[in-house]
PDB file of N, CA and C in Angstrom:
ATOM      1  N   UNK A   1     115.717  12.705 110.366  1.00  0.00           N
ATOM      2  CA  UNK A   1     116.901  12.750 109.520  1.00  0.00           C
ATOM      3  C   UNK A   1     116.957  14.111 108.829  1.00  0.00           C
ATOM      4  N   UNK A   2     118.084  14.540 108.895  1.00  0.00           N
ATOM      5  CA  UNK A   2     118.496  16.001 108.389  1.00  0.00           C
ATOM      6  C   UNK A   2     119.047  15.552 106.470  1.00  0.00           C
ATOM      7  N   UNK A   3     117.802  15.859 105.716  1.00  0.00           N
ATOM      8  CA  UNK A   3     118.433  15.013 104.375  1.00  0.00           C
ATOM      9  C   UNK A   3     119.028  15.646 103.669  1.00  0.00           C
ATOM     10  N   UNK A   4     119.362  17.358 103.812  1.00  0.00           N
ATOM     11  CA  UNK A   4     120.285  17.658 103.067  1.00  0.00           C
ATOM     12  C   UNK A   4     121.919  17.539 103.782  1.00  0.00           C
ATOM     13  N   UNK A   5     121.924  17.180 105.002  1.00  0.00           N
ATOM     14  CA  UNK A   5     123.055  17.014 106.036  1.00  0.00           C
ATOM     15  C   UNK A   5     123.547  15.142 105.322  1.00  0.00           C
ATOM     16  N   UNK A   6     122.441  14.242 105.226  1.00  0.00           N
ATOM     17  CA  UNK A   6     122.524  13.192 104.797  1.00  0.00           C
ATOM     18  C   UNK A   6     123.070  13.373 103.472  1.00  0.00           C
ATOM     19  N   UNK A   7     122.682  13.934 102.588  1.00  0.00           N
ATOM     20  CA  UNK A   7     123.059  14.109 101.258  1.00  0.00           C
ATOM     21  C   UNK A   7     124.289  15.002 101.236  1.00  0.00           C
ATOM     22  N   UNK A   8     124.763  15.779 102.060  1.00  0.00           N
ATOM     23  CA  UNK A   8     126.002  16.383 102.008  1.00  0.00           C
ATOM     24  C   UNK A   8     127.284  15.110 102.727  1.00  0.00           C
ATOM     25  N   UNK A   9     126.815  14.217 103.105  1.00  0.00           N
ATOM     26  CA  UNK A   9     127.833  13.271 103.886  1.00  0.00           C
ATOM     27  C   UNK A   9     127.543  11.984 102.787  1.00  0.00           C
ATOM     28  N   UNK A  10     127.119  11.820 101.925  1.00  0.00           N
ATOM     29  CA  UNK A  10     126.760  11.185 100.747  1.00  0.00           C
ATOM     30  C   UNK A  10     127.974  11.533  99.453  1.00  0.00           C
ATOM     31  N   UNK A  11     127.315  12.883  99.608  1.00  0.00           N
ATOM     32  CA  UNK A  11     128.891  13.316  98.025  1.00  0.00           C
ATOM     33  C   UNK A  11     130.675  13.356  98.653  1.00  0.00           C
ATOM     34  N   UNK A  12     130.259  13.657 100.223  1.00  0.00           N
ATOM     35  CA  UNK A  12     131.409  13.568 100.560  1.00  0.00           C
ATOM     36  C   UNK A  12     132.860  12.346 100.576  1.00  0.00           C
ATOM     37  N   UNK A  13     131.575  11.092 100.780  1.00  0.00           N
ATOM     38  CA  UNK A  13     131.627   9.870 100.875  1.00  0.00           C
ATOM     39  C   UNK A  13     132.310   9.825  98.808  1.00  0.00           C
ATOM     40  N   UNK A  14     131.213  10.127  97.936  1.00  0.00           N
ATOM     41  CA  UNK A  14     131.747   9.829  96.654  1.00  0.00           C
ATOM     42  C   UNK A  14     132.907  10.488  96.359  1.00  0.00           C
ATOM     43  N   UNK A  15     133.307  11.854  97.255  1.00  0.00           N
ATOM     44  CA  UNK A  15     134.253  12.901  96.243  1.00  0.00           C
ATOM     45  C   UNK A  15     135.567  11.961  97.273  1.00  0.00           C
ATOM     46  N   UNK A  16     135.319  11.062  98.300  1.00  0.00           N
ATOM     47  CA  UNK A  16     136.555  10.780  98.980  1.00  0.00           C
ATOM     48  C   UNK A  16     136.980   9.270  98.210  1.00  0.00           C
ATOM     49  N   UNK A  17     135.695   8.943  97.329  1.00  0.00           N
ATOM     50  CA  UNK A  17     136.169   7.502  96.489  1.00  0.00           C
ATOM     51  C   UNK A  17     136.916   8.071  94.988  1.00  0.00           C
ATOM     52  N   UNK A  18     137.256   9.322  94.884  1.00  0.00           N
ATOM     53  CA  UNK A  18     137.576   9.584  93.914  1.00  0.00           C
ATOM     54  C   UNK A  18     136.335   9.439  92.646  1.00  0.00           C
ATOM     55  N   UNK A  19     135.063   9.885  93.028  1.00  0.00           N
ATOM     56  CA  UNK A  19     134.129   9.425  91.949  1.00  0.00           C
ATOM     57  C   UNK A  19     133.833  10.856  91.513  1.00  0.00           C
ATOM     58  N   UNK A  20     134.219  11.993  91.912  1.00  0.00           N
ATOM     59  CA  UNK A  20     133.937  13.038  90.946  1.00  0.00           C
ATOM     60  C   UNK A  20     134.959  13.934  90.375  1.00  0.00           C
ATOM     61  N   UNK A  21     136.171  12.942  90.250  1.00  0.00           N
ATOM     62  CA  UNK A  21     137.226  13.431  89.643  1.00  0.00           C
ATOM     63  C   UNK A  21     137.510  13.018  87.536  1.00  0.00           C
ATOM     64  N   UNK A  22     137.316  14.180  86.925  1.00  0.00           N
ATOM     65  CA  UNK A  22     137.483  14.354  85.771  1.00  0.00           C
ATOM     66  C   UNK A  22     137.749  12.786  85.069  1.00  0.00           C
ATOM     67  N   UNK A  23     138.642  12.232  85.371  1.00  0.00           N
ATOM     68  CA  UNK A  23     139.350  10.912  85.068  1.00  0.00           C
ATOM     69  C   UNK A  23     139.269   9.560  85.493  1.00  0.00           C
ATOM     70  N   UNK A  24     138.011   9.591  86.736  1.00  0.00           N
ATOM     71  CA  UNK A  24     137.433   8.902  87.189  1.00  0.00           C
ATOM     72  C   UNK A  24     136.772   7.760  86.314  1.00  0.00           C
ATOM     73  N   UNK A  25     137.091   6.528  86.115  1.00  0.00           N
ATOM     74  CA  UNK A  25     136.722   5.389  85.430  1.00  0.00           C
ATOM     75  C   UNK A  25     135.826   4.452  86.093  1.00  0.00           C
ATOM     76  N   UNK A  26     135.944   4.257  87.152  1.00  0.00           N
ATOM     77  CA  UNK A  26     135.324   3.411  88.691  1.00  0.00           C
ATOM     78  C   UNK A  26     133.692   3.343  88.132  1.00  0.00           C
ATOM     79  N   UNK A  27     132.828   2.935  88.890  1.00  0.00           N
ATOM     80  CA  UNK A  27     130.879   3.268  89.569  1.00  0.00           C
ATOM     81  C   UNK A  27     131.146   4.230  90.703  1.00  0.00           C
ATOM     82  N   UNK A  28     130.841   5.329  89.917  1.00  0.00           N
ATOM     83  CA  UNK A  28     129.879   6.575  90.980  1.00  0.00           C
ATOM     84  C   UNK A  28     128.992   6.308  91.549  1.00  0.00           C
ATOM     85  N   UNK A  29     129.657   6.147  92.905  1.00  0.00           N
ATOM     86  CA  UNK A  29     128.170   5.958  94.127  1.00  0.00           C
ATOM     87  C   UNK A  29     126.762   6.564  94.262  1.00  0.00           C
ATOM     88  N   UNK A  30     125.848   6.042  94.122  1.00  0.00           N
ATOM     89  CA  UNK A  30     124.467   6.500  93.921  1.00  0.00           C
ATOM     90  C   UNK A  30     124.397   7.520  95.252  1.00  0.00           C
ATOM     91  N   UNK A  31     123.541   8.888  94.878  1.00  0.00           N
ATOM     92  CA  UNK A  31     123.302   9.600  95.975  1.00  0.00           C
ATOM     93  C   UNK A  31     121.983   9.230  97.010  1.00  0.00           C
ATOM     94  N   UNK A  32     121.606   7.658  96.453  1.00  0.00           N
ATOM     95  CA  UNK A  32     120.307   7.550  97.506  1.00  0.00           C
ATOM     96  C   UNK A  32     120.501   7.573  99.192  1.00  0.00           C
ATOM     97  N   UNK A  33     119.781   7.943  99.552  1.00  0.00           N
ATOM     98  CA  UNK A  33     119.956   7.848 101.359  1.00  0.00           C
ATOM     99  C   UNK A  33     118.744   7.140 101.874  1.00  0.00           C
ATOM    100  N   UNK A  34     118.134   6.877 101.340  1.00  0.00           N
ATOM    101  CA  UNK A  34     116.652   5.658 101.451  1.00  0.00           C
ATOM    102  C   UNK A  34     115.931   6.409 102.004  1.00  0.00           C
ATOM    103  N   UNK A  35     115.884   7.395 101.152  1.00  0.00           N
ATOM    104  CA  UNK A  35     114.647   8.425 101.728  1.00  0.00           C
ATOM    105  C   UNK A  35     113.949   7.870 100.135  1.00  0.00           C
ATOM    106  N   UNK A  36     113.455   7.299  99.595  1.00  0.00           N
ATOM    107  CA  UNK A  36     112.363   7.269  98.503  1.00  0.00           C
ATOM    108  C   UNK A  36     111.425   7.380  98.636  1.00  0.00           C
ATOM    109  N   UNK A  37     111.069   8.959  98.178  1.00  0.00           N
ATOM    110  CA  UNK A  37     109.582   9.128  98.043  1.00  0.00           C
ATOM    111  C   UNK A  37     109.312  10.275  97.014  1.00  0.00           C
ATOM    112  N   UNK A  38     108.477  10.641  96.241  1.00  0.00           N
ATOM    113  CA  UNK A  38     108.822  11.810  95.567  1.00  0.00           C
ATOM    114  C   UNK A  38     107.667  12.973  95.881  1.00  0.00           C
ATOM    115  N   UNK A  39     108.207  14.521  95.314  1.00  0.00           N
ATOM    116  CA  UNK A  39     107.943  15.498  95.656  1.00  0.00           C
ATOM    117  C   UNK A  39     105.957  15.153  95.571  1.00  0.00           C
ATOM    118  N   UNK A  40     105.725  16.424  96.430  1.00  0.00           N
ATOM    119  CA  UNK A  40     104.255  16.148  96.153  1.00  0.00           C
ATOM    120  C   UNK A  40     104.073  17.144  94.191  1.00  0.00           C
ATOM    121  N   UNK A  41     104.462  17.452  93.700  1.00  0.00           N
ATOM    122  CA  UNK A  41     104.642  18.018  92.452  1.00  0.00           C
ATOM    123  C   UNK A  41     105.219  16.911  91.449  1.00  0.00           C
ATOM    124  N   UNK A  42     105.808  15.375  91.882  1.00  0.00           N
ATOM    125  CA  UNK A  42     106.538  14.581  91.397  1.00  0.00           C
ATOM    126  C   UNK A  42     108.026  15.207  90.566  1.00  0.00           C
ATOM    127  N   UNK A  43     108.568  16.421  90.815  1.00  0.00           N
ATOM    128  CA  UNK A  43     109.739  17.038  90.384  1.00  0.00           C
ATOM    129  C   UNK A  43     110.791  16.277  90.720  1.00  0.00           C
ATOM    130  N   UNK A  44     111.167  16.033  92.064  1.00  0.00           N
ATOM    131  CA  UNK A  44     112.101  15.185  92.514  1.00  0.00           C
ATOM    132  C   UNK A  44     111.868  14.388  93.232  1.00  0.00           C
ATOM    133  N   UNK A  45     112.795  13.451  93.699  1.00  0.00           N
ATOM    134  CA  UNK A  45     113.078  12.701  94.830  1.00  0.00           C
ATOM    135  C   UNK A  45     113.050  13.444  96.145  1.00  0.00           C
ATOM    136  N   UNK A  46     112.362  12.848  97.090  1.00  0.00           N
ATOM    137  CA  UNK A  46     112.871  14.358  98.552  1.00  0.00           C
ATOM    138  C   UNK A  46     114.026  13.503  98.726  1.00  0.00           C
ATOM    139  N   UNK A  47     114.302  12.331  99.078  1.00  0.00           N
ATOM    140  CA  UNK A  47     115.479  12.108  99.664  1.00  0.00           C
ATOM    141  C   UNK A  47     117.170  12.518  99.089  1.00  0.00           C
ATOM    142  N   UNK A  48     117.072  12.064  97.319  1.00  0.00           N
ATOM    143  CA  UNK A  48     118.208  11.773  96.562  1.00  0.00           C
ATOM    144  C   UNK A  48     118.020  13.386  95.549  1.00  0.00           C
ATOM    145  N   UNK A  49     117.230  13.719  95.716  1.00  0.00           N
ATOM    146  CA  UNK A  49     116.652  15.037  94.735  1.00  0.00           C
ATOM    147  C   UNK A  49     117.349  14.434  93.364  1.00  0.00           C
ATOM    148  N   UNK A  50     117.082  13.225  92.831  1.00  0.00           N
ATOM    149  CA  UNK A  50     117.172  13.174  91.732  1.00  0.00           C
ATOM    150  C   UNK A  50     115.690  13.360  91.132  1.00  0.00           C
ATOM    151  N   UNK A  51     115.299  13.490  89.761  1.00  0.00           N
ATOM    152  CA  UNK A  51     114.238  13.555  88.860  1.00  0.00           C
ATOM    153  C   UNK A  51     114.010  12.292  88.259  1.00  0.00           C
ATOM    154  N   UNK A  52     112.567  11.702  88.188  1.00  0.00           N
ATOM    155  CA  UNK A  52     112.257  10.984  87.422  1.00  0.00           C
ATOM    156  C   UNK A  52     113.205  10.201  86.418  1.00  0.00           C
ATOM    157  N   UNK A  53     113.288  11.162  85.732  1.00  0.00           N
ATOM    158  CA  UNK A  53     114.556  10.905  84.346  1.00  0.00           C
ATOM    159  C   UNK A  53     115.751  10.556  84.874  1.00  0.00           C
ATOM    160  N   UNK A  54     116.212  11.522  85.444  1.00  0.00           N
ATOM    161  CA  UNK A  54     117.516  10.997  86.318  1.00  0.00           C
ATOM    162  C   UNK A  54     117.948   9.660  87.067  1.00  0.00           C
ATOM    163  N   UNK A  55     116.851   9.056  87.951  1.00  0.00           N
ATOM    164  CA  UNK A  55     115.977   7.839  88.153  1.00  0.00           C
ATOM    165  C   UNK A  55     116.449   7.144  87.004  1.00  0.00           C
ATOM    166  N   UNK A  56     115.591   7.025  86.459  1.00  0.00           N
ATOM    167  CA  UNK A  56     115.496   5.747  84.916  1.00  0.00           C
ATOM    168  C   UNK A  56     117.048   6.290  84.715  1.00  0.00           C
ATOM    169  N   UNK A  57     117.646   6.820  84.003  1.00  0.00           N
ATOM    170  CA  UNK A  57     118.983   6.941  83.422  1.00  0.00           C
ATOM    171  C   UNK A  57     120.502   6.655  84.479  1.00  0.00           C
ATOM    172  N   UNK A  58     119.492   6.585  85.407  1.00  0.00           N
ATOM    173  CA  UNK A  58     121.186   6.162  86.349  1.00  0.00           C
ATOM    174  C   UNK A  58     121.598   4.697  86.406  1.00  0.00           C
ATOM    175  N   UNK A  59     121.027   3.912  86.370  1.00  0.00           N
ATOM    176  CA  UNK A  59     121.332   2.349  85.702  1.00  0.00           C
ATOM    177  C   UNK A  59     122.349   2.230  84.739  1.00  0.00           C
ATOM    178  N   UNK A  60     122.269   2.678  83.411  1.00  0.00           N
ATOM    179  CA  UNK A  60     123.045   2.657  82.481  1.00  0.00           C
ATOM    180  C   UNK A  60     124.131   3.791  82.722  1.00  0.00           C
ATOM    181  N   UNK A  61     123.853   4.636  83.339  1.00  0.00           N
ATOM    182  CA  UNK A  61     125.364   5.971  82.964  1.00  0.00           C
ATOM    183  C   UNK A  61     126.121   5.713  83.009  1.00  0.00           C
ATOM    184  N   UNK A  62     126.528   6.131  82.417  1.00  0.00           N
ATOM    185  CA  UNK A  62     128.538   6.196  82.699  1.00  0.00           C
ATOM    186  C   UNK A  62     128.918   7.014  83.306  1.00  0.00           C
ATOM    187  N   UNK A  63     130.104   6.928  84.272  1.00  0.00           N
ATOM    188  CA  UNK A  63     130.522   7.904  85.143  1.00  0.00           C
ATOM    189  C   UNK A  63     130.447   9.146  84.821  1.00  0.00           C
ATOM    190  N   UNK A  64     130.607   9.916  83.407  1.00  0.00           N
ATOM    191  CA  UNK A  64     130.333  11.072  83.452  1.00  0.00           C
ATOM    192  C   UNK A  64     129.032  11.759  83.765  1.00  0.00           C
ATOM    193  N   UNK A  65     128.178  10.980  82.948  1.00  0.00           N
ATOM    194  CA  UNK A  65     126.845  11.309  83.542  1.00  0.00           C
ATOM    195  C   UNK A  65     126.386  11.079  84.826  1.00  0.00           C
ATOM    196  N   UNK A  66     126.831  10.437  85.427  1.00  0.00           N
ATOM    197  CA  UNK A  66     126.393   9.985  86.641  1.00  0.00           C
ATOM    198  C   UNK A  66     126.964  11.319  87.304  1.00  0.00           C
ATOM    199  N   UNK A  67     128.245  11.825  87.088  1.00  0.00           N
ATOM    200  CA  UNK A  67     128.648  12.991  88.019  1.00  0.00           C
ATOM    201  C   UNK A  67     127.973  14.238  87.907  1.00  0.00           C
ATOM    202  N   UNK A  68     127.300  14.079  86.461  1.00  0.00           N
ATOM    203  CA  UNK A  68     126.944  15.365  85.908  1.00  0.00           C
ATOM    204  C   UNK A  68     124.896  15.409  86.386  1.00  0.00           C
ATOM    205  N   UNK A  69     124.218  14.115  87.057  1.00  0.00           N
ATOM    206  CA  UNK A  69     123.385  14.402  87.754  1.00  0.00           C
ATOM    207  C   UNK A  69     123.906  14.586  88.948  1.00  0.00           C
ATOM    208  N   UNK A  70     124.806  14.242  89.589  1.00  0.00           N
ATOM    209  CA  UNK A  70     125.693  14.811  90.861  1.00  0.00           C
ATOM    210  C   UNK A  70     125.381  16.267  91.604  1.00  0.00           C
ATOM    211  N   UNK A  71     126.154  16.929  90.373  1.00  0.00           N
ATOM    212  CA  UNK A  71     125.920  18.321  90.264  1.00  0.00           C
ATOM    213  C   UNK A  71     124.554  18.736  90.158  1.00  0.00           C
ATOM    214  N   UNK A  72     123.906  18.602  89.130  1.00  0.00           N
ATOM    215  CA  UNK A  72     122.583  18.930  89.121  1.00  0.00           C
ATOM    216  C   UNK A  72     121.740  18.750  90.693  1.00  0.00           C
ATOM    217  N   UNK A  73     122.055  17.329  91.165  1.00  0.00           N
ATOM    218  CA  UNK A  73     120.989  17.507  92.390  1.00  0.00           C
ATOM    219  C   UNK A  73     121.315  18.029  93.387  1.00  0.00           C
ATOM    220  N   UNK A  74     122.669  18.019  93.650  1.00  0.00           N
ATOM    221  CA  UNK A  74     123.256  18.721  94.616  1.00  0.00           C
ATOM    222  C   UNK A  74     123.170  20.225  94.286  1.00  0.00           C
ATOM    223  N   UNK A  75     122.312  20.578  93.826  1.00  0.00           N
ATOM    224  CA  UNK A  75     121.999  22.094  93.193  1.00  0.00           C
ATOM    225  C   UNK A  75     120.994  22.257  93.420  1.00  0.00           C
ATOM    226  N   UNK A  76     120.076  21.631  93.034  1.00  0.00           N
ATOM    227  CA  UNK A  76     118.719  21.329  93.257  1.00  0.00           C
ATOM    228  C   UNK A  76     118.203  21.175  95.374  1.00  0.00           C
ATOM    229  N   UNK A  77     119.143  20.239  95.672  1.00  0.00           N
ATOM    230  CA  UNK A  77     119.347  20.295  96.787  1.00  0.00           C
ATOM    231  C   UNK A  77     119.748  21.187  98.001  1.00  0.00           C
ATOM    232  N   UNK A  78     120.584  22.637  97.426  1.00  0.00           N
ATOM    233  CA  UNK A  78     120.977  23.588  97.964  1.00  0.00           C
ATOM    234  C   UNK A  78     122.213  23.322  98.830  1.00  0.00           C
ATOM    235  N   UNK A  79     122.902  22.130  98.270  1.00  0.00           N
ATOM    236  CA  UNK A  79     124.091  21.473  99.041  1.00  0.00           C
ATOM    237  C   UNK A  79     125.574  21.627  97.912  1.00  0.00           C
ATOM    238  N   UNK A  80     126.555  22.160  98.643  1.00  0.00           N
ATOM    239  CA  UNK A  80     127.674  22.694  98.121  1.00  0.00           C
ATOM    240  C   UNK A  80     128.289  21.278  97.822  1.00  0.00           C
ATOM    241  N   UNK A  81     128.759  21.185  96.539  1.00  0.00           N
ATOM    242  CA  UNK A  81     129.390  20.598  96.217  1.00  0.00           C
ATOM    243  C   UNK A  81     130.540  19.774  96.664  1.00  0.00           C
ATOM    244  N   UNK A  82     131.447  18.919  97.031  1.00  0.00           N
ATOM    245  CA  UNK A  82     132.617  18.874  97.884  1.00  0.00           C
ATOM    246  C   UNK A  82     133.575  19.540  97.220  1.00  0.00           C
ATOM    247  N   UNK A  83     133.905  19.693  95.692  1.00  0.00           N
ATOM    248  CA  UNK A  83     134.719  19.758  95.211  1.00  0.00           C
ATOM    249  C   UNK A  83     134.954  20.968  94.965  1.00  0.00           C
ATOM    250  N   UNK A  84     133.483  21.931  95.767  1.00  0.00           N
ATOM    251  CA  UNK A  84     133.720  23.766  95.883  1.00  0.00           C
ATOM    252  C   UNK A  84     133.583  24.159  97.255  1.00  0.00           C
ATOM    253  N   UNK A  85     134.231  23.717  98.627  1.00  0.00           N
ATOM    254  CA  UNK A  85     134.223  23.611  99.408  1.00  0.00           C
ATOM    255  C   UNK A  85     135.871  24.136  99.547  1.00  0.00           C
ATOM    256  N   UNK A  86     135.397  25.132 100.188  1.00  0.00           N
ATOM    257  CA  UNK A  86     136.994  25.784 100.971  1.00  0.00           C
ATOM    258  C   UNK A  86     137.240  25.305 102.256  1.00  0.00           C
ATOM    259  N   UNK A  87     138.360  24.754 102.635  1.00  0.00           N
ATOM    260  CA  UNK A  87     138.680  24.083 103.625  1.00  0.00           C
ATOM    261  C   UNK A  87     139.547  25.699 104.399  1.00  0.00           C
ATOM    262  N   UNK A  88     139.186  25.855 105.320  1.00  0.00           N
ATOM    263  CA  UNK A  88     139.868  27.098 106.338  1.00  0.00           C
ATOM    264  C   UNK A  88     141.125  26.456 107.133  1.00  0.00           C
TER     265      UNK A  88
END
C-alpha cells in the first residue's frame, strides 16, 4: 500500500463530503486508512500521521478541530491538501 497515495484519496474523499469547508457543521471523516501502527520514535501514526494527542482528541472534536488536525497531518505527511490543489 502506497500510504501517502492512500491518505491523499482519504482527504479527497473528506474535501468531496464537504468536510473541510469553513461552514462545515457535519462529522469530519477520520483520516485512518488501517494502517495503525506508530512511528518507531512514537511521533506519529505511519498510517493516519496523526500524533498521539491528536489520537486521544479526535473523539470529542468538533469539526473545526478535526479539520485543523487535517491540515497538520497532511503536512506532516508531505500530501497537498485538496483544497490547494490546482486543477489544469
Amino acid at each position: 500500500m502506497d500510504i501517502p497515495v492512500a491518505l491523499a484519496r482519504r482527504a479527497a474523499q473528506v474535501a468531496a463530503e464537504g468536510g473541510f469547508a469553513a461552514d462545515f457543521d457535519g462529522v469530519v471523516t477520520s483520516p485512518c486508512i488501517s494502517v495503525c501502527r506508530m512511528t518507531a520514535d512514537r511521533s506519529h501514526c505511519q498510517g493516519c500521521f496523526r500524533t498521539l494527542e491528536e489520537l486521544r482528541a479526535w473523539g470529542k472534536a468538533d469539526a473545526a478541530t478535526r479539520q485543523a488536525i487535517w491540515v497538520k497531518l497532511l503536512e506532516r505527511a508531505g500530501v497537498a491538501h485538496p483544497a490547494q490543489v490546482v486543477s489544469s
